[in-house]
Structure formats: structure tokens, C-alpha cells
N, C-alpha and C. Protein backbone atom coordinates (compact mmCIF):
# COMPACT_ATOMS: atom_id res chain seq x y z
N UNK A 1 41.29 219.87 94.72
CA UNK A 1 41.45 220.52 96.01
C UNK A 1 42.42 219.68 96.83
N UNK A 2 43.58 219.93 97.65
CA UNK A 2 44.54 219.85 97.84
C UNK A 2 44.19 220.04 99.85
N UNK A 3 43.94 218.45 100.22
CA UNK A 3 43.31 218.85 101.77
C UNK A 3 44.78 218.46 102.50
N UNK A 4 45.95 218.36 102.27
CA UNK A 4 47.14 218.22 103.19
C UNK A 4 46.72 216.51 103.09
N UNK A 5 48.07 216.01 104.03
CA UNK A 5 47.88 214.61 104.27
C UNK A 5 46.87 214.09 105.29
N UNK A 6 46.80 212.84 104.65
CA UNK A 6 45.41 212.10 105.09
C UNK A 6 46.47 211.16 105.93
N UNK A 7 45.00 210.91 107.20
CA UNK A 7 45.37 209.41 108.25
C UNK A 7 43.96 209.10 108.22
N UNK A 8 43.92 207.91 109.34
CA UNK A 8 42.82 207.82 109.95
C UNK A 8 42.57 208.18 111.73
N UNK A 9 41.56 208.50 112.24
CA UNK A 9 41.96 208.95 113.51
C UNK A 9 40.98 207.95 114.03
N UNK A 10 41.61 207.02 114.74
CA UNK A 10 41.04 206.24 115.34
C UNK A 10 40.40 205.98 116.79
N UNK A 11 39.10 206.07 117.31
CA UNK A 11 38.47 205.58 118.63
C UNK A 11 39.35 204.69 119.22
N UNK A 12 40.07 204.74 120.33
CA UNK A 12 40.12 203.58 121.02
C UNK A 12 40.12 203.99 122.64
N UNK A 13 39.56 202.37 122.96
CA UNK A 13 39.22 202.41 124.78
C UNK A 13 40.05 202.34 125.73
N UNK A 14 41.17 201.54 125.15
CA UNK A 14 42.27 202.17 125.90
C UNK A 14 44.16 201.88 125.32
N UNK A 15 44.16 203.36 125.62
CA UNK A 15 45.20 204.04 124.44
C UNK A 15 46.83 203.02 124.37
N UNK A 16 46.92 203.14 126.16
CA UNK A 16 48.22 201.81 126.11
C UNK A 16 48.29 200.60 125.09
N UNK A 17 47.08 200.00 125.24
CA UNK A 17 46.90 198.51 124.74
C UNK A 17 47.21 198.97 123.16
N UNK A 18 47.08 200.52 122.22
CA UNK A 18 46.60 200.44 121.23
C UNK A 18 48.17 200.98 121.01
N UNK A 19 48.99 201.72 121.36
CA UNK A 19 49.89 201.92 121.43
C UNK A 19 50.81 200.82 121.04
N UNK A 20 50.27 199.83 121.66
CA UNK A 20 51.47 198.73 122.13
C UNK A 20 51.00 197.88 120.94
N UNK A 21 49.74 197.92 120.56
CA UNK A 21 49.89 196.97 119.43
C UNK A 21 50.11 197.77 117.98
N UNK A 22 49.92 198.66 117.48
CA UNK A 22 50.70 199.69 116.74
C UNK A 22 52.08 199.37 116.74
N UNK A 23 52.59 199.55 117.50
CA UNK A 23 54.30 199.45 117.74
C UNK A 23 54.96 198.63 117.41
N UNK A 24 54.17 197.32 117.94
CA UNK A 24 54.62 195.90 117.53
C UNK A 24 54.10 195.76 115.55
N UNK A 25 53.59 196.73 114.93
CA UNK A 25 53.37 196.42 113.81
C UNK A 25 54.04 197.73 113.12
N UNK A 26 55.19 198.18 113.65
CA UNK A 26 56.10 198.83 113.52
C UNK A 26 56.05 200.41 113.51
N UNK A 27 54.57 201.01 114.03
CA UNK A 27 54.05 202.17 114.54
C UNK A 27 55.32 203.05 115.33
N UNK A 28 55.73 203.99 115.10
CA UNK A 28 56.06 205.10 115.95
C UNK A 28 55.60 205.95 116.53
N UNK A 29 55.59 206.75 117.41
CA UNK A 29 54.63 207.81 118.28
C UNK A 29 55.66 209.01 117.61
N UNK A 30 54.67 210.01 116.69
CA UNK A 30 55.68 210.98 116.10
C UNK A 30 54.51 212.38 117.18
N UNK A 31 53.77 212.09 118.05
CA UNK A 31 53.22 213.03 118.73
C UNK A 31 51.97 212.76 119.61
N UNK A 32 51.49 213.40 120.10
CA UNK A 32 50.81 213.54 121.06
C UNK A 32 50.97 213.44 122.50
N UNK A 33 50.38 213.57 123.76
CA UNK A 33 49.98 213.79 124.83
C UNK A 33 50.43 212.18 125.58
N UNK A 34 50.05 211.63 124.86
CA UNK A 34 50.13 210.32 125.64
C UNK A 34 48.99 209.99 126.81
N UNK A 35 48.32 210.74 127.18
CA UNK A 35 47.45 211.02 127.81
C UNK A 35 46.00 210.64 127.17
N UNK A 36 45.38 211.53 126.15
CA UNK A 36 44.49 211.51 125.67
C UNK A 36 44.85 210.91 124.00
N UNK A 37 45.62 211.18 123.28
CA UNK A 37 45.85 211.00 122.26
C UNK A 37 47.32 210.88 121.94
N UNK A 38 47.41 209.67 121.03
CA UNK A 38 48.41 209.35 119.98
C UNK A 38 48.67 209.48 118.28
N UNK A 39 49.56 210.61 117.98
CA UNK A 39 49.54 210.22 116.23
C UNK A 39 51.27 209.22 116.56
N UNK A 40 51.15 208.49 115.31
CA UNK A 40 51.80 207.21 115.36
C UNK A 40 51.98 207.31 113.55
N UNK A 41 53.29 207.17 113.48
CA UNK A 41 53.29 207.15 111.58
C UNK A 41 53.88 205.41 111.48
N UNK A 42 54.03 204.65 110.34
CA UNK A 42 55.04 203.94 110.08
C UNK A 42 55.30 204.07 108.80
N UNK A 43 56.35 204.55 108.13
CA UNK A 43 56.77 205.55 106.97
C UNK A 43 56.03 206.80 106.44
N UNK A 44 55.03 206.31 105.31
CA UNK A 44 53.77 207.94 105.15
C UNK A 44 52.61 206.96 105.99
N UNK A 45 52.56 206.68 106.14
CA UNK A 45 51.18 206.23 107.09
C UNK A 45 50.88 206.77 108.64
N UNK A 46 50.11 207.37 108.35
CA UNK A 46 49.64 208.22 109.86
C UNK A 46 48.52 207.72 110.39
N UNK A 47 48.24 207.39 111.87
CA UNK A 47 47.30 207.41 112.20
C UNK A 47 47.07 208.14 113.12
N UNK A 48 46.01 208.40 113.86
CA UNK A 48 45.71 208.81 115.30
C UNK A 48 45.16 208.05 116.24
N UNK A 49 45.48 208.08 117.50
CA UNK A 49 44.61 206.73 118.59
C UNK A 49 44.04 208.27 119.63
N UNK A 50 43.17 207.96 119.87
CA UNK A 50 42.05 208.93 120.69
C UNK A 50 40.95 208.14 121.37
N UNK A 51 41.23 208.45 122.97
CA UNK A 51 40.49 208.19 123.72
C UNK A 51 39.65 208.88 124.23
N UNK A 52 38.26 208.53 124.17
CA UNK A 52 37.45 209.70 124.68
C UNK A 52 37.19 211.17 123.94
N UNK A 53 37.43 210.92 122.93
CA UNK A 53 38.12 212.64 122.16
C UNK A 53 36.66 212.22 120.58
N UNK A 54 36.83 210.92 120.59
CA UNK A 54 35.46 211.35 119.62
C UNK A 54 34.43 210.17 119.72
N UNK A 55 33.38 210.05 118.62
CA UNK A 55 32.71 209.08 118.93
C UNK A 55 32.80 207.76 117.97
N UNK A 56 33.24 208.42 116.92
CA UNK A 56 33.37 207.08 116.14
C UNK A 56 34.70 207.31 115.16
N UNK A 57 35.60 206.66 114.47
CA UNK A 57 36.46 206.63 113.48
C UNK A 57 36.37 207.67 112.76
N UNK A 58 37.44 208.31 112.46
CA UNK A 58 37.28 209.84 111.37
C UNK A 58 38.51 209.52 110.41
N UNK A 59 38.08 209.87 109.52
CA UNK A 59 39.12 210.34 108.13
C UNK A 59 39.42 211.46 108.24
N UNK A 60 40.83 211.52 107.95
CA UNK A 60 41.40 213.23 108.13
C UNK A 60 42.63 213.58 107.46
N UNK A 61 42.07 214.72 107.16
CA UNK A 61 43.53 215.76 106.20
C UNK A 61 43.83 216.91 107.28
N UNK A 62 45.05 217.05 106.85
CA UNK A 62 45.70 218.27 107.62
C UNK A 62 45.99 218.69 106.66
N UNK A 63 45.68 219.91 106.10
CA UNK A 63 46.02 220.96 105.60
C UNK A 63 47.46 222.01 106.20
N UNK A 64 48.31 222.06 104.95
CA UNK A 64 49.67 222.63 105.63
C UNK A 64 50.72 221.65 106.47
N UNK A 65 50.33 220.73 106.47
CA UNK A 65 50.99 219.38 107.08
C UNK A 65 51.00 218.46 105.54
N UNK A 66 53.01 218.13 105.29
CA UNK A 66 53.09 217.12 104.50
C UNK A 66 53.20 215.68 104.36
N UNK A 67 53.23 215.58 106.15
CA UNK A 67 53.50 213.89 106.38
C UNK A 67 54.44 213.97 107.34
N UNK A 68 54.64 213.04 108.31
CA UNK A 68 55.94 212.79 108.94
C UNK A 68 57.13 212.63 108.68
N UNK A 69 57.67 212.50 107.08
CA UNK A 69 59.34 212.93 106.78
C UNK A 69 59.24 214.19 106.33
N UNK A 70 58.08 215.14 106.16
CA UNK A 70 58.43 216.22 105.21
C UNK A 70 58.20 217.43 106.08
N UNK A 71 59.00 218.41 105.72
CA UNK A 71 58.78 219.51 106.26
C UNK A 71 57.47 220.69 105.81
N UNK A 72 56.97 221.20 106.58
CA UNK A 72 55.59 221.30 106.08
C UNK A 72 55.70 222.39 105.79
N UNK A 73 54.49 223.07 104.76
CA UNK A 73 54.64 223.96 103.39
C UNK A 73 53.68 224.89 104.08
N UNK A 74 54.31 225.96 103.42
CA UNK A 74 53.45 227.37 103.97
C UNK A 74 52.79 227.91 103.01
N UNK A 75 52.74 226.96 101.74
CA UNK A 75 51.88 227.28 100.34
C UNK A 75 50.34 225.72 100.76
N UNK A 76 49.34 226.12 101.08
CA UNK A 76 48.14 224.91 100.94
C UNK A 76 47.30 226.07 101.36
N UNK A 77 46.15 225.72 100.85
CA UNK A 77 44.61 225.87 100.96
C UNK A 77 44.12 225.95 102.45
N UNK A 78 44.19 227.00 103.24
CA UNK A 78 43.32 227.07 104.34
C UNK A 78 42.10 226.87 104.65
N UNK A 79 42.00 226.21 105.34
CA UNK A 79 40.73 225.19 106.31
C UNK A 79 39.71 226.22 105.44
N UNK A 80 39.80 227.73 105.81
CA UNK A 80 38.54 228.36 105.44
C UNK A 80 38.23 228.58 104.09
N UNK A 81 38.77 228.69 103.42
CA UNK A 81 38.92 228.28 101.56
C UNK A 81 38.00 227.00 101.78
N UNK A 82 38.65 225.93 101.62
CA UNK A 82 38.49 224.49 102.08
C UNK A 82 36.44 224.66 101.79
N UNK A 83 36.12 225.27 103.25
CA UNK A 83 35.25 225.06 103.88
C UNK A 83 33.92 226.32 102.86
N UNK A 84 34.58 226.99 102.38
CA UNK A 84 33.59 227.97 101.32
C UNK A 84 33.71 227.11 100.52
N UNK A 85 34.54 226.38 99.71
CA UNK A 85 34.91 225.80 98.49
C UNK A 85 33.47 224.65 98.65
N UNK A 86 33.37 223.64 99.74
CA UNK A 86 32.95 222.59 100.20
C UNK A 86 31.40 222.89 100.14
N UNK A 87 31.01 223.86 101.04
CA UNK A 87 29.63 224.63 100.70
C UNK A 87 29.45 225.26 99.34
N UNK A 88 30.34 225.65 98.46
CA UNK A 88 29.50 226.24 97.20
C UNK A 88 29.22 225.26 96.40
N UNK A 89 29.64 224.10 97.15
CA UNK A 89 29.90 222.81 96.06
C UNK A 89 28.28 222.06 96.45
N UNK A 90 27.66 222.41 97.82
CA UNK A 90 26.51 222.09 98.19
C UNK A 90 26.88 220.99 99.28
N UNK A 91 27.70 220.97 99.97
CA UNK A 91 28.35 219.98 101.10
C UNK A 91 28.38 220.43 102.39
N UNK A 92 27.23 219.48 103.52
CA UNK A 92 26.92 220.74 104.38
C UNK A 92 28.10 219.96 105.02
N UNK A 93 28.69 221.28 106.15
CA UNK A 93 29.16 221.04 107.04
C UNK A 93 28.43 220.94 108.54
N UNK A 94 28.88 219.83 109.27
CA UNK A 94 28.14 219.60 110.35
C UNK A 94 29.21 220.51 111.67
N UNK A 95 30.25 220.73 111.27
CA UNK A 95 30.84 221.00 112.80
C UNK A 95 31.82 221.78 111.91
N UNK A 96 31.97 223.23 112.85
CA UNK A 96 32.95 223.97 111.87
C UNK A 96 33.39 225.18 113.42
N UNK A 97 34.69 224.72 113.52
CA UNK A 97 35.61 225.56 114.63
C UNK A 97 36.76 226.24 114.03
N UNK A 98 36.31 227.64 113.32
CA UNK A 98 37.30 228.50 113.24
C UNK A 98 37.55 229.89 113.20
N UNK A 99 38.46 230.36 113.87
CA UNK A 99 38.16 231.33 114.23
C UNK A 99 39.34 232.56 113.78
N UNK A 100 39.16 233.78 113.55
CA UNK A 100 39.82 234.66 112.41
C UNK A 100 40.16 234.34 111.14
N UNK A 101 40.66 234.99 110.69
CA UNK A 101 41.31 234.83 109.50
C UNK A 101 42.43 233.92 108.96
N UNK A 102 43.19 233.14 109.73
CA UNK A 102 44.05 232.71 109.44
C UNK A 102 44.48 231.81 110.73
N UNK A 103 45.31 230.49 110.51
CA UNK A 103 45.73 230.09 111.85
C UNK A 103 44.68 228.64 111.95
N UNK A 104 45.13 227.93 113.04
CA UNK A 104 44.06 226.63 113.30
C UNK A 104 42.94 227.25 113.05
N UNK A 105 42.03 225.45 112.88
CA UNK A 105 40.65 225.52 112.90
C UNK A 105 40.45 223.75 112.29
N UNK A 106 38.95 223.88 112.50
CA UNK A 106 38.81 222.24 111.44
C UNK A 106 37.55 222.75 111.27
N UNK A 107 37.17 221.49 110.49
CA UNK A 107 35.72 221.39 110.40
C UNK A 107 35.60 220.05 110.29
N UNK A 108 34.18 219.25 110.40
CA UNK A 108 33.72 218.11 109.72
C UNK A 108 32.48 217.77 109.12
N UNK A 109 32.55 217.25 108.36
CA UNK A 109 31.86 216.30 107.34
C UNK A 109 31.03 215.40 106.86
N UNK A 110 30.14 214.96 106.56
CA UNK A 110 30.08 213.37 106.45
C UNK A 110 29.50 213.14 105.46
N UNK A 111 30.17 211.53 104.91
CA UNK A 111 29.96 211.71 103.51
C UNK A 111 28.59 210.78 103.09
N UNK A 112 27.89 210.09 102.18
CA UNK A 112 26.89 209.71 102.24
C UNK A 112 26.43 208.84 102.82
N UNK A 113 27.41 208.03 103.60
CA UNK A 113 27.46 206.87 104.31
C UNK A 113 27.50 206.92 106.01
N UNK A 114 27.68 208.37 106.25
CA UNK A 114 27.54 208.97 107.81
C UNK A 114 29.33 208.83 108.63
N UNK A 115 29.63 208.38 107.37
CA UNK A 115 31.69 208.59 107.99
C UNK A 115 32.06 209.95 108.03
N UNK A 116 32.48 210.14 109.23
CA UNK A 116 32.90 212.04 109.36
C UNK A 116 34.40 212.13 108.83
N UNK A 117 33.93 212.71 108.23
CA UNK A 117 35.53 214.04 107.70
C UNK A 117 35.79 214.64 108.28
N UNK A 118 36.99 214.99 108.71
CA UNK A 118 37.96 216.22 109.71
C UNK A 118 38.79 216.49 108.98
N UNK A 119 38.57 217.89 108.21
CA UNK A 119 39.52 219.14 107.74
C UNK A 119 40.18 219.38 109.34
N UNK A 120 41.43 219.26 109.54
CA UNK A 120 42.33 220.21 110.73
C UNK A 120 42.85 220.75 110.40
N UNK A 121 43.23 221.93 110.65
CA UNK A 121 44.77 222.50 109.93
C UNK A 121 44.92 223.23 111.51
N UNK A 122 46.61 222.71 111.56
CA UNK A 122 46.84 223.05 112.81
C UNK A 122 47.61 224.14 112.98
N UNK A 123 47.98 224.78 111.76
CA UNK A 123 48.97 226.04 112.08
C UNK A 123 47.92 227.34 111.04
């Protein structure tokens, strides 16, 4: 199963300080708000900095997203596939936001150890 590229999305208390030390370890800001949240790549390495936005560290795939040099593919496995696939497999989902047929949504996860998974797919 084919969940798009993986980061980590990281808690932090405050986003400047995390920014700034990212950067200095050669981090780029390839998006976000600046406000509430930072994704930050340095080559394929993605992360996310999020303040206030969750409660603890998440692992995450984007589905339909190939990474920050690649242009992203309109051939991947939608969140809702994903998320039938995940349950027939016997994998409950704890948090699941999606809505029609097609288009954003996520869900999450957690695996036996209580680390949450975030399926996003943002298009």
C-alpha cells in the first residue's frame, strides 16, 4: 500500500525558535502559515512544526504528494481506499475526517505503541 510521502509532524511551543533552529540545520520553509504551522524540507526530508494544532508528535503520509522536488501524481490511493483497506485489515481508526467522494480528508491511527498516524491527502 502506497501512503504518498512520509515526514514527521512535529509539536512545538514555539514555532520561531523551531524555525530558526531547523534552518540553521539547513531546513527550508517549502509551506505553511507561519502562524500556526511550518512544513520545512531539507532535500526529501520533510517535516512539519505545529503549534497548538496537536498533542503529541505524528507520523505522516500524504497521499498524492511526491515530496518537495517532485511534482505530484494524480495516479495514488485515496485517503478513502487507504482507510477501507486499513479496517478490513482489522486496524481501528481513531479519527477519520472525510468527506465525499473524492478530494481532502485524513484520518489517524495508532500503532501498538500509542504513536498516531496521519493519512492526509490534501488534494
Amino acid at each position: 500500500m502506497d501512503l504518498g510521502t512520509f515526514s514527521v509532524s512535529l509539536t512545538v511551543g514555539d514555532l520561531a525558535a523551531s524555525r530558526d533552529f531547523y534552518e540553521t540545520l539547513g531546513f527550508d520553509k517549502i509551506g505553511g502559515d507561519g502562524e500556526g504551522y511550518l512544513i520545512m524540507a531539507n532535500g526529501g526530508t520533510v517535516i512539519g512544526l505545529f503549534q497548538g494544532m496537536f498533542e503529541q508528535n505524528l507520523l505522516t503520509f500524504n497521499p498524492g504528494w511526491q515530496g518537495p522536488n517532485e511534482e505530484a501524481s494524480d495516479d495514488f490511493l485515496d485517503v478513502r481506499d487507504i482507510a477501507d483497506q486499513l479496517e478490513e485489515a482489522g486496524l481501528q481508526i481513531t479519527t477519520r475526517s472525510i468527506e465525499g467522494e473524492s478530494g481532502p480528508g485524513h484520518i489517524v491511527l495508532m500503532d501498538p505503541d500509542g504513536n498516531p498516524v496521519l493519512i492526509d491527502q490534501h488534494r
